[in-house]
Protein backbone atom coordinates (compact mmCIF):
# COMPACT_ATOMS: atom_id res chain seq x y z
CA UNK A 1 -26.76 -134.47 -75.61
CA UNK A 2 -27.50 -138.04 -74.84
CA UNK A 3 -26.83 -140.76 -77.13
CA UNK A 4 -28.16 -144.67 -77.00
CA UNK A 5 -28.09 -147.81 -78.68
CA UNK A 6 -31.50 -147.71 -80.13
CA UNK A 7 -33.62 -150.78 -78.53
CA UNK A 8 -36.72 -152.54 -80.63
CA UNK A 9 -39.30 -150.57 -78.30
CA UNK A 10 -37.56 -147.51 -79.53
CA UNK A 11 -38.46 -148.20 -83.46
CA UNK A 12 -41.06 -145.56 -83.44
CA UNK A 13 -39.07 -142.82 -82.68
CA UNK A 14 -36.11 -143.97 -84.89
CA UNK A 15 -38.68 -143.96 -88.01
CA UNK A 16 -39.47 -140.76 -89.18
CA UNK A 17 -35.37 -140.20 -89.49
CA UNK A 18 -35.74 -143.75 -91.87
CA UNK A 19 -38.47 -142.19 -93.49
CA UNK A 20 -36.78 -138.93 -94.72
CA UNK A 21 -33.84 -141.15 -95.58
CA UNK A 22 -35.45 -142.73 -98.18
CA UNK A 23 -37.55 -139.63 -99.18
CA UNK A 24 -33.95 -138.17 -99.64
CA UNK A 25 -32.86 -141.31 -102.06
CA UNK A 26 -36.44 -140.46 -103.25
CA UNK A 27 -37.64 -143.73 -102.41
CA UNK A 28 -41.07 -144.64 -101.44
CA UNK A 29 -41.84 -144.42 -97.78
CA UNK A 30 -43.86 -147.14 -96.88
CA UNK A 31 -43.74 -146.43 -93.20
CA UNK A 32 -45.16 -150.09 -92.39
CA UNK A 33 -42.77 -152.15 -94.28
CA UNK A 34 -40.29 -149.98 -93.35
CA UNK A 35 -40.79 -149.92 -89.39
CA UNK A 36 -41.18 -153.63 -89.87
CA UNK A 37 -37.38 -153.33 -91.20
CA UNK A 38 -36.18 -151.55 -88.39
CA UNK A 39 -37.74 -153.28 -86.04
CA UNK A 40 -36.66 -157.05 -87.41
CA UNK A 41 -33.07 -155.59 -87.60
CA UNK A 42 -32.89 -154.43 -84.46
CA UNK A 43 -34.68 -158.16 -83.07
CA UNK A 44 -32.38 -160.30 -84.95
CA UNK A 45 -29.06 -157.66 -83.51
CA UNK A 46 -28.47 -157.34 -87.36
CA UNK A 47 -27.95 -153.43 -86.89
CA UNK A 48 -27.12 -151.62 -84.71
CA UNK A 49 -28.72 -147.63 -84.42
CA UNK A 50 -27.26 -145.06 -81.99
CA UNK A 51 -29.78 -142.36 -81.65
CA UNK A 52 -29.32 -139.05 -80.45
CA UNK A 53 -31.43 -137.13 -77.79
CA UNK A 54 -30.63 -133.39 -78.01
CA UNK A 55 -30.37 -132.23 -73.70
CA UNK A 56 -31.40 -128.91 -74.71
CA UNK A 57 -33.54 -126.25 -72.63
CA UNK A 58 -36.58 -126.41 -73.72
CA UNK A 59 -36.19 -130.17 -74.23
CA UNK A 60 -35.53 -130.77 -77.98
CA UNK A 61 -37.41 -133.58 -79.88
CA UNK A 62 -34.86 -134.30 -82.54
CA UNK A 63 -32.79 -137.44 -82.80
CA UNK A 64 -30.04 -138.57 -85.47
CA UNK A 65 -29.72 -142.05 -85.89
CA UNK A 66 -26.33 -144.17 -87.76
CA UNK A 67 -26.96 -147.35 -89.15
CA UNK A 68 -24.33 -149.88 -89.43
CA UNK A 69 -24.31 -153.84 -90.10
CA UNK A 70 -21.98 -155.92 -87.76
């Protein structure tokens, strides 16, 4: 397991994690305005997002991502 401070060019692959967040809080996706969010909070070092890359054999293609404001 590898984990990262999630970087603006990595937006895209923090997203679909955002996405089911606020499917979960049954909000409306809007995947635009939302990886327009992410990606303006991550610019402006407003958040801060560790992501997770699973190191397993086959390689895995799931991430977890924690949010948090300074």
């Amino acid at each position: 397991m590898n984990i990262f401070q999630a970087q603006p060019q990595d937006v895209d692959k923090i997203l679909p994690l955002y996405l089911g967040y606020r499917n979960f809080y049954q909000v409306e996706a809007q995947p635009a305005q939302a990886r327009e969010f992410i990606l303006k909070r991550l610019e402006l070092n407003e958040s801060v997002i560790f992501s997770r890359k699973l190191t397993a054999s086959p390689p895995a293609s799931r991430s977890s991502i924690r949010c948090s404001a300074h």
